[in-house]
PDBML (XML) file of the C-alpha atoms, coordinates in Angstrom:
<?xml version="1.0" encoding="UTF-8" ?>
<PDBx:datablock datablockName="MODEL"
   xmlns:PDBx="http://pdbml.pdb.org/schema/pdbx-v50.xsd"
   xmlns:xsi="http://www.w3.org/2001/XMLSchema-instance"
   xsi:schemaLocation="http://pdbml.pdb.org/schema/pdbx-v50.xsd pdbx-v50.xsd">
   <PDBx:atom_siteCategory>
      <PDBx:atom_site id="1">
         <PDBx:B_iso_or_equiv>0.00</PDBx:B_iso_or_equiv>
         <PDBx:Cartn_x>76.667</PDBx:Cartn_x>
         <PDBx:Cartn_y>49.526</PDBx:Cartn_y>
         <PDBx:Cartn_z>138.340</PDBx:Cartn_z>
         <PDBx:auth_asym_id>A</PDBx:auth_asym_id>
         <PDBx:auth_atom_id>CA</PDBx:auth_atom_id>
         <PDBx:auth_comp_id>UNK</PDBx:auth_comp_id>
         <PDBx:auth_seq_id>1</PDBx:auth_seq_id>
         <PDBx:group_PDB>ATOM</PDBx:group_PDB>
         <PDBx:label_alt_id xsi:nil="true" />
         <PDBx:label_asym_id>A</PDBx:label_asym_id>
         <PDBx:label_atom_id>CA</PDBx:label_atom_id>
         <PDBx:label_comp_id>UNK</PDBx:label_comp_id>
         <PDBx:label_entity_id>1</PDBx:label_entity_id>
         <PDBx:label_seq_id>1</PDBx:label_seq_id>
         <PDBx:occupancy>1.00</PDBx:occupancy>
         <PDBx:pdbx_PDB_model_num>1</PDBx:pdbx_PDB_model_num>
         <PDBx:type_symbol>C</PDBx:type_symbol>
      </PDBx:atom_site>
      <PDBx:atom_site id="2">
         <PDBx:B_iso_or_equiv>0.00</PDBx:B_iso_or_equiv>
         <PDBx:Cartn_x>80.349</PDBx:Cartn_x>
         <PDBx:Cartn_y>48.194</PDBx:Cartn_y>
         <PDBx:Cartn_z>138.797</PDBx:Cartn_z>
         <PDBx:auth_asym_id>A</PDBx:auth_asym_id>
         <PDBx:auth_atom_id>CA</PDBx:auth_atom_id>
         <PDBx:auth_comp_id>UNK</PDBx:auth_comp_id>
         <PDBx:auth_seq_id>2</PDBx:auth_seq_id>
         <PDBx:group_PDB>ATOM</PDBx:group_PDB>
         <PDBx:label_alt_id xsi:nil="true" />
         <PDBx:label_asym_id>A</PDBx:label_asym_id>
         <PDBx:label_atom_id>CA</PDBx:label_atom_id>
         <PDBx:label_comp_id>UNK</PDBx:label_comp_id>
         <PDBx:label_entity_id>1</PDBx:label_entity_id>
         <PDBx:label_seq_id>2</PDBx:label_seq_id>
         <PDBx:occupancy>1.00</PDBx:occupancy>
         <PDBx:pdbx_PDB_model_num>1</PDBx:pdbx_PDB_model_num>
         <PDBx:type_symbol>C</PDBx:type_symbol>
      </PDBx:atom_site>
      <PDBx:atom_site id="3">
         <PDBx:B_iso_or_equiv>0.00</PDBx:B_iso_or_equiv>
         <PDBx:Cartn_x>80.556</PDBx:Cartn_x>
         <PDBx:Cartn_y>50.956</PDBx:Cartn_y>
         <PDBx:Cartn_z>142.055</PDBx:Cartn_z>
         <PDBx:auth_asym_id>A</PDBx:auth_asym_id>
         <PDBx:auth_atom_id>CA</PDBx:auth_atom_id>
         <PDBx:auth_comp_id>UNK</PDBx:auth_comp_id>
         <PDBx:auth_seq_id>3</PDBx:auth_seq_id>
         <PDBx:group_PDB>ATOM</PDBx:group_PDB>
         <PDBx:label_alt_id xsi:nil="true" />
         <PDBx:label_asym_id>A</PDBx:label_asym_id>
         <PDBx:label_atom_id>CA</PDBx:label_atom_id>
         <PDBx:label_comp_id>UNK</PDBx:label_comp_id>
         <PDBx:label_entity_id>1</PDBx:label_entity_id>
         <PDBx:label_seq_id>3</PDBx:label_seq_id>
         <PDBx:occupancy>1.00</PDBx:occupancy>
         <PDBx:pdbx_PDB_model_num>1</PDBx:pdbx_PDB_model_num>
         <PDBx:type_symbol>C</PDBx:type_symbol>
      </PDBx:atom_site>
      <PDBx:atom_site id="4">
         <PDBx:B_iso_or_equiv>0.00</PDBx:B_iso_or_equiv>
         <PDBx:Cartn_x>77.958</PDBx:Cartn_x>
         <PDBx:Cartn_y>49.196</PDBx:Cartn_y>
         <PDBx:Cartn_z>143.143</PDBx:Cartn_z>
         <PDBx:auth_asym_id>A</PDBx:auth_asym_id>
         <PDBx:auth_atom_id>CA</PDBx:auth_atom_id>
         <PDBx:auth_comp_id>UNK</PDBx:auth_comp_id>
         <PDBx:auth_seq_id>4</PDBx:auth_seq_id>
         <PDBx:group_PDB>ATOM</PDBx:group_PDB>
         <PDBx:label_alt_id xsi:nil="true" />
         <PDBx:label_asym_id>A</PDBx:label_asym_id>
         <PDBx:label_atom_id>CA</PDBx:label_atom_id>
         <PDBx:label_comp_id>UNK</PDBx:label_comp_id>
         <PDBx:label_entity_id>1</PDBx:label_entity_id>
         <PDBx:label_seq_id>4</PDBx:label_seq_id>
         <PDBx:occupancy>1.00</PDBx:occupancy>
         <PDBx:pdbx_PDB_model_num>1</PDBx:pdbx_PDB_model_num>
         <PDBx:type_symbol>C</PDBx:type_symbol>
      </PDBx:atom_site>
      <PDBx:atom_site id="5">
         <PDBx:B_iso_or_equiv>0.00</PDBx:B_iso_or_equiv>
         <PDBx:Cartn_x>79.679</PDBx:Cartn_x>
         <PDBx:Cartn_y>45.739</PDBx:Cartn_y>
         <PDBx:Cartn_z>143.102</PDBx:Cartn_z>
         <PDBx:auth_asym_id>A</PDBx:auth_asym_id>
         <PDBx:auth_atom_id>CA</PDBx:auth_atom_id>
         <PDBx:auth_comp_id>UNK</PDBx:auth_comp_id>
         <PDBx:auth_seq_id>5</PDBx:auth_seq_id>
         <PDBx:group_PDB>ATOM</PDBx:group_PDB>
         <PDBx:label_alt_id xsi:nil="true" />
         <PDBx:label_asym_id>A</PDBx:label_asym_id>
         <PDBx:label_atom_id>CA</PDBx:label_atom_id>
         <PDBx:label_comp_id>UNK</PDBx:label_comp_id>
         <PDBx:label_entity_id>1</PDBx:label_entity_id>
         <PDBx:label_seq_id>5</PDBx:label_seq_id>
         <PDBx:occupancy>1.00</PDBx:occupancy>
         <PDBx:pdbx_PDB_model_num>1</PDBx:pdbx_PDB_model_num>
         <PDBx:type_symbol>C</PDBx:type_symbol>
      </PDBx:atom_site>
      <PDBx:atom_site id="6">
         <PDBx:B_iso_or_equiv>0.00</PDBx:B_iso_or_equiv>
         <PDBx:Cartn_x>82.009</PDBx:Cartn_x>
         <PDBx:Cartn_y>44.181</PDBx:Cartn_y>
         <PDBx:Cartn_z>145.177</PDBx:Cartn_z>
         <PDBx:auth_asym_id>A</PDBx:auth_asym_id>
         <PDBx:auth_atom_id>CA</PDBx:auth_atom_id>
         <PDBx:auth_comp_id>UNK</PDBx:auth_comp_id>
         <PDBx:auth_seq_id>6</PDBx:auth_seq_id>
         <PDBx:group_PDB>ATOM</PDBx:group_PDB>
         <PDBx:label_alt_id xsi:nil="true" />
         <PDBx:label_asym_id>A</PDBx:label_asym_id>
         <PDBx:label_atom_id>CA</PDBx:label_atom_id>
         <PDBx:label_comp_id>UNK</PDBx:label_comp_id>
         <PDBx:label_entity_id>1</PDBx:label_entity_id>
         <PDBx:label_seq_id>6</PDBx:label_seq_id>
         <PDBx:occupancy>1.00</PDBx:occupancy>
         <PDBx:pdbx_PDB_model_num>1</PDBx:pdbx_PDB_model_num>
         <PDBx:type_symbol>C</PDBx:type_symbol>
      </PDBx:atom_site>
      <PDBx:atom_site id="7">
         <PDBx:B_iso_or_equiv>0.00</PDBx:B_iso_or_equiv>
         <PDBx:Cartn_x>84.909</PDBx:Cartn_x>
         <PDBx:Cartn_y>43.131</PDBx:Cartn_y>
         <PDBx:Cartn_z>142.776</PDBx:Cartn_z>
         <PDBx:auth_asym_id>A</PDBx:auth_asym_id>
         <PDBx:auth_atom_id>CA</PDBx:auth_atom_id>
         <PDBx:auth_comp_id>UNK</PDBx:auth_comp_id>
         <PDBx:auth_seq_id>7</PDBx:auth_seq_id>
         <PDBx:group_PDB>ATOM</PDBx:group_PDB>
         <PDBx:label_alt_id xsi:nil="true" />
         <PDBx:label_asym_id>A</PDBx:label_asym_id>
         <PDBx:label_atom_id>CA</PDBx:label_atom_id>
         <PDBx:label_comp_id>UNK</PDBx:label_comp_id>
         <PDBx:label_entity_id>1</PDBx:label_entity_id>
         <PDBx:label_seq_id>7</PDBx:label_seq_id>
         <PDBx:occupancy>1.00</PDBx:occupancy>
         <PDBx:pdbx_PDB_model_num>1</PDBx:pdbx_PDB_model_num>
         <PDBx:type_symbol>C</PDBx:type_symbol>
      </PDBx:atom_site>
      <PDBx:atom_site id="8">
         <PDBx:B_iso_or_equiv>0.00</PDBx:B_iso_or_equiv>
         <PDBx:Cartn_x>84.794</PDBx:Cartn_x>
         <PDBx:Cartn_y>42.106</PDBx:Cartn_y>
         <PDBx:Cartn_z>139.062</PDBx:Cartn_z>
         <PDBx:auth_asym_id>A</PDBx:auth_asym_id>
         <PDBx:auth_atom_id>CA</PDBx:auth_atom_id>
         <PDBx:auth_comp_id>UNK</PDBx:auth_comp_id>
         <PDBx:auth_seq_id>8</PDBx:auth_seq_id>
         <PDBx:group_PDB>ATOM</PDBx:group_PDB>
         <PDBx:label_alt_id xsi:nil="true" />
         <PDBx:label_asym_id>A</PDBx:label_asym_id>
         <PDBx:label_atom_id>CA</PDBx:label_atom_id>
         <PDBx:label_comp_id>UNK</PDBx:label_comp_id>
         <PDBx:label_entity_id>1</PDBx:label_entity_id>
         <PDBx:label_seq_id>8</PDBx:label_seq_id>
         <PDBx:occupancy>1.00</PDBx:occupancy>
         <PDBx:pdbx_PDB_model_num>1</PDBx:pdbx_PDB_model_num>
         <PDBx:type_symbol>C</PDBx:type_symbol>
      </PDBx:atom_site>
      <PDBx:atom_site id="9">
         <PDBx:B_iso_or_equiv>0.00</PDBx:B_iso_or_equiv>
         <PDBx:Cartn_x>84.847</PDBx:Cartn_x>
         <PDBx:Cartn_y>38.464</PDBx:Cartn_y>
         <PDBx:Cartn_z>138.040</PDBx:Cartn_z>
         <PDBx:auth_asym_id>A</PDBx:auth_asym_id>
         <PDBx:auth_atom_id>CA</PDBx:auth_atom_id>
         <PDBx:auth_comp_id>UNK</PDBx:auth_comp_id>
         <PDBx:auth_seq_id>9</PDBx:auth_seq_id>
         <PDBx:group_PDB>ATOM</PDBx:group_PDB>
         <PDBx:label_alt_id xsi:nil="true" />
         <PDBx:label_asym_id>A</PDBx:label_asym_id>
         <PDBx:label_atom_id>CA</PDBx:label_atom_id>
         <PDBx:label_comp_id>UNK</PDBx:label_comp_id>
         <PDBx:label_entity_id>1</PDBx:label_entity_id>
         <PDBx:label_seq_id>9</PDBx:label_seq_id>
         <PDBx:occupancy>1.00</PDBx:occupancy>
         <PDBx:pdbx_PDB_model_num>1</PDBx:pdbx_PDB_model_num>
         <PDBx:type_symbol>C</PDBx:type_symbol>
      </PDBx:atom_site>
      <PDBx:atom_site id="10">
         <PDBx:B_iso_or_equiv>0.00</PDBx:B_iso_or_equiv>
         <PDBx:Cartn_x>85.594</PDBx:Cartn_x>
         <PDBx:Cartn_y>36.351</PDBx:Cartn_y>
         <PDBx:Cartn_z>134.289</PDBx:Cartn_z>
         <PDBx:auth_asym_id>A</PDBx:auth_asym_id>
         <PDBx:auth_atom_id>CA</PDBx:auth_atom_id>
         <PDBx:auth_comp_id>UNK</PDBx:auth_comp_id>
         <PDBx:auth_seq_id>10</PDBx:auth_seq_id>
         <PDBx:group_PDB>ATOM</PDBx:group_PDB>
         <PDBx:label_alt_id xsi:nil="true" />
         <PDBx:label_asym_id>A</PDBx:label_asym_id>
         <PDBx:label_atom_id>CA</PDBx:label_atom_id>
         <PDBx:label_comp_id>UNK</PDBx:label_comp_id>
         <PDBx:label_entity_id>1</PDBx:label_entity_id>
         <PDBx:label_seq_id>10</PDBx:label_seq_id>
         <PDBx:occupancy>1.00</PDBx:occupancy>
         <PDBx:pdbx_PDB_model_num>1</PDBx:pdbx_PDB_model_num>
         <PDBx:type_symbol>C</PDBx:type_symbol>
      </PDBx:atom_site>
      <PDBx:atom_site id="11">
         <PDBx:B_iso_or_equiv>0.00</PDBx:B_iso_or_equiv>
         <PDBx:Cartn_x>85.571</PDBx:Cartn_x>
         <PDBx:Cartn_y>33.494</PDBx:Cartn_y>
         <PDBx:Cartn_z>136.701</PDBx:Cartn_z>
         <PDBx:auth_asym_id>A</PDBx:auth_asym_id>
         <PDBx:auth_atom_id>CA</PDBx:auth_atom_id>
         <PDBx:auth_comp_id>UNK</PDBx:auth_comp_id>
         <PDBx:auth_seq_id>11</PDBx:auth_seq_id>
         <PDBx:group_PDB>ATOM</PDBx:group_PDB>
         <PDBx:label_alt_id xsi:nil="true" />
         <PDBx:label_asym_id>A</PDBx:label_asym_id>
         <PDBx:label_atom_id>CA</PDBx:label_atom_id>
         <PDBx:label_comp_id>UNK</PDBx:label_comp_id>
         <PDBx:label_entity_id>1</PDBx:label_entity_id>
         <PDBx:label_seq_id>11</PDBx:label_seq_id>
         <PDBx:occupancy>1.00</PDBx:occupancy>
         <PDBx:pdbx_PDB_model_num>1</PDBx:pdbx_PDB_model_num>
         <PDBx:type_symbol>C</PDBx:type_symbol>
      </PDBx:atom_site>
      <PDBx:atom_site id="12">
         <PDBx:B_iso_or_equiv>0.00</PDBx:B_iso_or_equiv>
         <PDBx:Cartn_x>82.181</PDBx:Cartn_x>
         <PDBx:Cartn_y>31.545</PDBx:Cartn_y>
         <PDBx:Cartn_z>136.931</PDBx:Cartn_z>
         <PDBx:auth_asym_id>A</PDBx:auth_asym_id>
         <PDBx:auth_atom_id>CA</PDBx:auth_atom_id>
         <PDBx:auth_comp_id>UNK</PDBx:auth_comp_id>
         <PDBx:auth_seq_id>12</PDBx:auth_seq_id>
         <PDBx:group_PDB>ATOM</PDBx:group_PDB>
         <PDBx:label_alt_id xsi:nil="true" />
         <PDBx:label_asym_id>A</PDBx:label_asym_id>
         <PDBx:label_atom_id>CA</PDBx:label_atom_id>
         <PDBx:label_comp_id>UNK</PDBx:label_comp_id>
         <PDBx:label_entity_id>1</PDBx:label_entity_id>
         <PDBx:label_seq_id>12</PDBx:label_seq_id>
         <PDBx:occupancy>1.00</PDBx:occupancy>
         <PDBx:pdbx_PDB_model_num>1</PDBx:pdbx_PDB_model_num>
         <PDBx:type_symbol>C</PDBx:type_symbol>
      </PDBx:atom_site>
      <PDBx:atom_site id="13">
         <PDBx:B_iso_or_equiv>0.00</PDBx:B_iso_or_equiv>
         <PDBx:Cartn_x>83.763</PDBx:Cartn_x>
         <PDBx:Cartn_y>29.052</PDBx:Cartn_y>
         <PDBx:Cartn_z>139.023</PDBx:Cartn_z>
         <PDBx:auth_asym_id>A</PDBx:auth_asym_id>
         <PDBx:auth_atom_id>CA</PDBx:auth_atom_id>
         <PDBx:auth_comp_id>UNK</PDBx:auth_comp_id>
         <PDBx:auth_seq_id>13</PDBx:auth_seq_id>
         <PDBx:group_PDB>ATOM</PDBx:group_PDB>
         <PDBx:label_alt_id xsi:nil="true" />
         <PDBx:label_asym_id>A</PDBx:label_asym_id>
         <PDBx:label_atom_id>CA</PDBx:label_atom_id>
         <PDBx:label_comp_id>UNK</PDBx:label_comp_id>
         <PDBx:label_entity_id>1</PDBx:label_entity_id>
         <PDBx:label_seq_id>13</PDBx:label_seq_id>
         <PDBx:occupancy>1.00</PDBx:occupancy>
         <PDBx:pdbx_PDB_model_num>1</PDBx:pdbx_PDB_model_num>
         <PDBx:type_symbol>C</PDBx:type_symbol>
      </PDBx:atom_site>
      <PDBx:atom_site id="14">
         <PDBx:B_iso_or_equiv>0.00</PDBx:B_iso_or_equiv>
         <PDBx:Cartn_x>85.134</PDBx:Cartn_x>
         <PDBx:Cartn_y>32.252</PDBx:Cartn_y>
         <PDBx:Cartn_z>141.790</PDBx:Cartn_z>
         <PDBx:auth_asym_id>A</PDBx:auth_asym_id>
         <PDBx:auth_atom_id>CA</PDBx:auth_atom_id>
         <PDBx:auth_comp_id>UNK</PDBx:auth_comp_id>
         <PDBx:auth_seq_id>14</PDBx:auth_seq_id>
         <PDBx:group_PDB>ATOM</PDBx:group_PDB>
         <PDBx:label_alt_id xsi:nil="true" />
         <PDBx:label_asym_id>A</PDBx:label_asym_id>
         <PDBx:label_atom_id>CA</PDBx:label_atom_id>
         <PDBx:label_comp_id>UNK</PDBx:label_comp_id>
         <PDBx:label_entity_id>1</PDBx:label_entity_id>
         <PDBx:label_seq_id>14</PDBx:label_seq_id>
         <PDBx:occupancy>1.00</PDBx:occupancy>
         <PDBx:pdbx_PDB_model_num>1</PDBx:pdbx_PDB_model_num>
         <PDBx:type_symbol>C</PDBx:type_symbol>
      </PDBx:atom_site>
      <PDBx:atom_site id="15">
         <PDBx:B_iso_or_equiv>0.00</PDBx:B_iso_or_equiv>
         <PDBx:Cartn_x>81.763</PDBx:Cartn_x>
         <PDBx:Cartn_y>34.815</PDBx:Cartn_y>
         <PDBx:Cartn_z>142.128</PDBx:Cartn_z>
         <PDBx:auth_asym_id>A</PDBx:auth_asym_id>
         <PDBx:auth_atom_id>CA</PDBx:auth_atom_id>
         <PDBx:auth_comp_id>UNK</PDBx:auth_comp_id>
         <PDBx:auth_seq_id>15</PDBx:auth_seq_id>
         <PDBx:group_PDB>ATOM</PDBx:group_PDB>
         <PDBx:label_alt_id xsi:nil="true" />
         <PDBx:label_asym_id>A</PDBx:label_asym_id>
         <PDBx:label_atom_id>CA</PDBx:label_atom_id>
         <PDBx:label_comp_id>UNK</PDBx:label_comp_id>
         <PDBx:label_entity_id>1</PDBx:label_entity_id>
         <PDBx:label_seq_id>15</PDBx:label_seq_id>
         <PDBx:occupancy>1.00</PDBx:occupancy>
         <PDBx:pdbx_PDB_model_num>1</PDBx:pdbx_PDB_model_num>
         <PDBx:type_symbol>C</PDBx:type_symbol>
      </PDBx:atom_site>
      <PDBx:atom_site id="16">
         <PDBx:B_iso_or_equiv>0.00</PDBx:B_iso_or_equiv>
         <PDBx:Cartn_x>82.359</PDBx:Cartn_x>
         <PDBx:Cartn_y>36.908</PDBx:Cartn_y>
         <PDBx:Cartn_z>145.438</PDBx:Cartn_z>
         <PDBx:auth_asym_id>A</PDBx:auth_asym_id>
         <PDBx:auth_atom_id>CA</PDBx:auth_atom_id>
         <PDBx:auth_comp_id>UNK</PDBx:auth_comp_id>
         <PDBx:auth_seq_id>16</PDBx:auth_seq_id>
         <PDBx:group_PDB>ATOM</PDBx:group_PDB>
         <PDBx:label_alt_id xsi:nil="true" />
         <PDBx:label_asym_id>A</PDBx:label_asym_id>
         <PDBx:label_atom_id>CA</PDBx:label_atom_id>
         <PDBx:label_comp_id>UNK</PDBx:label_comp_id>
         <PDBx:label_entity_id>1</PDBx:label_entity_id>
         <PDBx:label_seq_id>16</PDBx:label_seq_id>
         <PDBx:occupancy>1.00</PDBx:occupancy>
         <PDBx:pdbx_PDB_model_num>1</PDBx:pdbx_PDB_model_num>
         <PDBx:type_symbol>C</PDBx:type_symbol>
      </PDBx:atom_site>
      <PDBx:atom_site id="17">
         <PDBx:B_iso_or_equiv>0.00</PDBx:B_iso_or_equiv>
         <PDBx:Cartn_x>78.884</PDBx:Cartn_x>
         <PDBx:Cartn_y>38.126</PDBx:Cartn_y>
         <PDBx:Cartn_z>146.760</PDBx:Cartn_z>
         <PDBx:auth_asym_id>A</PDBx:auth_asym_id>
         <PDBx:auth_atom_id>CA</PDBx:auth_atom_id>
         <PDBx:auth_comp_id>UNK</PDBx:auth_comp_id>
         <PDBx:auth_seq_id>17</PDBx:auth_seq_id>
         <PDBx:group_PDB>ATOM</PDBx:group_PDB>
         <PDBx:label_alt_id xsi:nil="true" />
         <PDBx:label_asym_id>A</PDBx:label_asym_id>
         <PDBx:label_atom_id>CA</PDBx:label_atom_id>
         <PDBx:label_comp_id>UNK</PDBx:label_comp_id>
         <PDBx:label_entity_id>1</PDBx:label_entity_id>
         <PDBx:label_seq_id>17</PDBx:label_seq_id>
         <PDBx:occupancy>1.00</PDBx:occupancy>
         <PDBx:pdbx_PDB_model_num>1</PDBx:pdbx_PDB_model_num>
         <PDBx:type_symbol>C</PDBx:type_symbol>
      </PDBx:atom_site>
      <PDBx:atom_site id="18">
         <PDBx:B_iso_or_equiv>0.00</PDBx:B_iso_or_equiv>
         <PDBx:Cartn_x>77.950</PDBx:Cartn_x>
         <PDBx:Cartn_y>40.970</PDBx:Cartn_y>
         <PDBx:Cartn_z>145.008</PDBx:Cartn_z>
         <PDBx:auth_asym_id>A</PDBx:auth_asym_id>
         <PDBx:auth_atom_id>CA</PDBx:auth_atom_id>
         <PDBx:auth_comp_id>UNK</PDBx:auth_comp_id>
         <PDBx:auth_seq_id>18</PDBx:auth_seq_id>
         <PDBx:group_PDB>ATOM</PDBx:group_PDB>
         <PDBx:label_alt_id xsi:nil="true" />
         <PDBx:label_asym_id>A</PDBx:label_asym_id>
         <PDBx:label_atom_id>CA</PDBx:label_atom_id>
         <PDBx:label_comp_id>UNK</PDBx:label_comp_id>
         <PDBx:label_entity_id>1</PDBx:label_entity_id>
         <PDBx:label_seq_id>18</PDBx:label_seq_id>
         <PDBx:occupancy>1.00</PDBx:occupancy>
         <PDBx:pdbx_PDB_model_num>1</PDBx:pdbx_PDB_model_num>
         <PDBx:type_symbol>C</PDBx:type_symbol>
      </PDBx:atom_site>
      <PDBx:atom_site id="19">
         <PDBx:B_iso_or_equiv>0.00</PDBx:B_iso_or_equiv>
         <PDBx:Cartn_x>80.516</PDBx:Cartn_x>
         <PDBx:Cartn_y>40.603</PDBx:Cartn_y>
         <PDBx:Cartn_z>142.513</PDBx:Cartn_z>
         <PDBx:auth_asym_id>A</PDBx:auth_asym_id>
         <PDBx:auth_atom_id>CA</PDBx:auth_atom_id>
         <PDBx:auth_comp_id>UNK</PDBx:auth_comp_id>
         <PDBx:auth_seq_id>19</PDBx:auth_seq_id>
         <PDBx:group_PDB>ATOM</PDBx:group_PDB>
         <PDBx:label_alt_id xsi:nil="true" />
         <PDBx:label_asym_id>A</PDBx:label_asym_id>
         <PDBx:label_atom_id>CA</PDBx:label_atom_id>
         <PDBx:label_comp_id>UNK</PDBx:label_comp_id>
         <PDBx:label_entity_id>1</PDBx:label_entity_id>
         <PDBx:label_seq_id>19</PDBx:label_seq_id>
         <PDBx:occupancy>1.00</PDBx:occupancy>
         <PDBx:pdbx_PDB_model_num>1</PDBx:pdbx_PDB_model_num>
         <PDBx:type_symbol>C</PDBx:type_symbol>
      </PDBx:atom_site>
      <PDBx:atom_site id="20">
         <PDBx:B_iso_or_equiv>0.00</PDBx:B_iso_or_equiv>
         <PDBx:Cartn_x>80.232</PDBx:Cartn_x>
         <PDBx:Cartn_y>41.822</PDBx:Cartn_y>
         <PDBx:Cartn_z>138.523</PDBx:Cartn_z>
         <PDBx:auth_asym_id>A</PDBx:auth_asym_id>
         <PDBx:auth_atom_id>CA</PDBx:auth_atom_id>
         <PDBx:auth_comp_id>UNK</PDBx:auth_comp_id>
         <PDBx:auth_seq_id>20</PDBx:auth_seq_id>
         <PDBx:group_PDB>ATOM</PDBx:group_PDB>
         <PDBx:label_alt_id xsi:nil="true" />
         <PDBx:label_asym_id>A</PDBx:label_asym_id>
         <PDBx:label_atom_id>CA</PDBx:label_atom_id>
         <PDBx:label_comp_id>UNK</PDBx:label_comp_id>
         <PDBx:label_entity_id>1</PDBx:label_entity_id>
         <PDBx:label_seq_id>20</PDBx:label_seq_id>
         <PDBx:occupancy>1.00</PDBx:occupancy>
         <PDBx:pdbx_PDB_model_num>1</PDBx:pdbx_PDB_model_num>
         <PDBx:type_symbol>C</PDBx:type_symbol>
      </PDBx:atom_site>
      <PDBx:atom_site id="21">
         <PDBx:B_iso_or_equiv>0.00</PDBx:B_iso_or_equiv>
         <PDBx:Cartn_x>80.717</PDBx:Cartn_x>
         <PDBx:Cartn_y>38.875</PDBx:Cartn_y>
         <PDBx:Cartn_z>136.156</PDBx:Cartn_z>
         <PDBx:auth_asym_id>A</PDBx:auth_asym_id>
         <PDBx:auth_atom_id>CA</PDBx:auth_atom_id>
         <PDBx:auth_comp_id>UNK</PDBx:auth_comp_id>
         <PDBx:auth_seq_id>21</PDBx:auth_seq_id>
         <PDBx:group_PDB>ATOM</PDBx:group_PDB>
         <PDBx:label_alt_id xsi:nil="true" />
         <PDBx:label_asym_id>A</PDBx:label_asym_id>
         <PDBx:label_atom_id>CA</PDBx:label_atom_id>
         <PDBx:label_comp_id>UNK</PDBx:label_comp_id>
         <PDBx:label_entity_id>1</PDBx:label_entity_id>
         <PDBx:label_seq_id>21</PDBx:label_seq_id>
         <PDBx:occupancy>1.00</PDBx:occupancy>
         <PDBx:pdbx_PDB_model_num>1</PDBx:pdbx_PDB_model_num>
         <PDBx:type_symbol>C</PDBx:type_symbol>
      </PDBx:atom_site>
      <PDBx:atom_site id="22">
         <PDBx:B_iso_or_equiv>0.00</PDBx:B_iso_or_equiv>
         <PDBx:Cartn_x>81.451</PDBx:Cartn_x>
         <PDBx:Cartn_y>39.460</PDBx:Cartn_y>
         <PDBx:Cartn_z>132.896</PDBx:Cartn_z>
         <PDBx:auth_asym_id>A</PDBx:auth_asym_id>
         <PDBx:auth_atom_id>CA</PDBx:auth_atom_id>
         <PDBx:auth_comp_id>UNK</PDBx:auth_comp_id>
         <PDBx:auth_seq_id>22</PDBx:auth_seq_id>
         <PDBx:group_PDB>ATOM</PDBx:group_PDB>
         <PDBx:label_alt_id xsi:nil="true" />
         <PDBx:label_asym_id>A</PDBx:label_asym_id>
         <PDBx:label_atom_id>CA</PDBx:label_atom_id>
         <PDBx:label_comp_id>UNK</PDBx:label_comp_id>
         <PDBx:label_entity_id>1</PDBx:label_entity_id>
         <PDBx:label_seq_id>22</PDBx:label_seq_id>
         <PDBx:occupancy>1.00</PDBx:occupancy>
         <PDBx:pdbx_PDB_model_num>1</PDBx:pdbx_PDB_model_num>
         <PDBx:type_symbol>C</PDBx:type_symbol>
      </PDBx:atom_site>
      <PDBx:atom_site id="23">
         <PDBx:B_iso_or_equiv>0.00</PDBx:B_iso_or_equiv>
         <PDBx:Cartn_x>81.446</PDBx:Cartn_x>
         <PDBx:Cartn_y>36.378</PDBx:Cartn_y>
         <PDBx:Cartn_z>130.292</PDBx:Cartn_z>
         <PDBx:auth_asym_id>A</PDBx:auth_asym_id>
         <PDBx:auth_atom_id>CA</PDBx:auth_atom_id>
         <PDBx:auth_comp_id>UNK</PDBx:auth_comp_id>
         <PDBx:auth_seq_id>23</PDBx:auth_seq_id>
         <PDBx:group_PDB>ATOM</PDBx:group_PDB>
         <PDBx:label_alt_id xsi:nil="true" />
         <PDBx:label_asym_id>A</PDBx:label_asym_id>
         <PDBx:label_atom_id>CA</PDBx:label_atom_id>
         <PDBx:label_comp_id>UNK</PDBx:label_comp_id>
         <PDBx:label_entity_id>1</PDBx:label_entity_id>
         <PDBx:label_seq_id>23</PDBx:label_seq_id>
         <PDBx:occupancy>1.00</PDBx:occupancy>
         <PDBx:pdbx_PDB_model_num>1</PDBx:pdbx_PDB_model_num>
         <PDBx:type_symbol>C</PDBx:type_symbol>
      </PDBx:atom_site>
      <PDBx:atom_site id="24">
         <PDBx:B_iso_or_equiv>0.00</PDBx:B_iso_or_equiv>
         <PDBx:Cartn_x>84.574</PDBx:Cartn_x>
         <PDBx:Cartn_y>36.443</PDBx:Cartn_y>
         <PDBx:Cartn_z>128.387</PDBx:Cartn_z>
         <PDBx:auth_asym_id>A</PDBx:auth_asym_id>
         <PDBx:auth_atom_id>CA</PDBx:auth_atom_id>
         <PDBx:auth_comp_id>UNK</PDBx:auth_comp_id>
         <PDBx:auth_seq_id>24</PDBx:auth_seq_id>
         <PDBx:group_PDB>ATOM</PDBx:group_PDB>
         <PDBx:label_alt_id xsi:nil="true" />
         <PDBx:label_asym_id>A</PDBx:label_asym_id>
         <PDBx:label_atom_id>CA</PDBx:label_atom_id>
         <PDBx:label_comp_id>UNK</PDBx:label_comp_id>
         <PDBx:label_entity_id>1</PDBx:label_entity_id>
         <PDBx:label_seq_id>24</PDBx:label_seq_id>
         <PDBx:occupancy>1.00</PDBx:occupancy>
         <PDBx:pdbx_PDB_model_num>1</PDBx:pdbx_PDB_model_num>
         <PDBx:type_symbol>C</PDBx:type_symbol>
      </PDBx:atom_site>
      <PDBx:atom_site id="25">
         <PDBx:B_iso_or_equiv>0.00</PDBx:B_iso_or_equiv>
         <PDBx:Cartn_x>84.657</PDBx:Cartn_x>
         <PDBx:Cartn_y>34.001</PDBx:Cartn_y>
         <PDBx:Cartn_z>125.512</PDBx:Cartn_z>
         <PDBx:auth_asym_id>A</PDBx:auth_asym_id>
         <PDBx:auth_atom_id>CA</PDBx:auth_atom_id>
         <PDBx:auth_comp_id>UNK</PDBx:auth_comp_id>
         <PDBx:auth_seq_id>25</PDBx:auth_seq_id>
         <PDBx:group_PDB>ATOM</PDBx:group_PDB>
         <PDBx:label_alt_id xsi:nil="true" />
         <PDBx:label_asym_id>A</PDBx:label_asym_id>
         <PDBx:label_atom_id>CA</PDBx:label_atom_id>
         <PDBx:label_comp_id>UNK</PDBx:label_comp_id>
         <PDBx:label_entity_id>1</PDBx:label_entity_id>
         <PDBx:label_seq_id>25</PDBx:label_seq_id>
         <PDBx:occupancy>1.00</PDBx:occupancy>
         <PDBx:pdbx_PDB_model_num>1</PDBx:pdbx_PDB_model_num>
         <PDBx:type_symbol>C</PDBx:type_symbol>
      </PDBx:atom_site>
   </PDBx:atom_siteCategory>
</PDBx:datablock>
């Protein structure tokens, strides 16, 4: 799945199209 995405995000606020977010705490 992340080879699939564009880039990997924590940032809700910064989400590049087809990005991976992952929801740090």
């Amino acid at each position: 799945i992340f080879l699939e995405c564009t880039s990997v995000t924590t940032d809700s606020r910064n989400c590049p199209e087809g990005s991976l977010f992952i929801a740090l705490k």
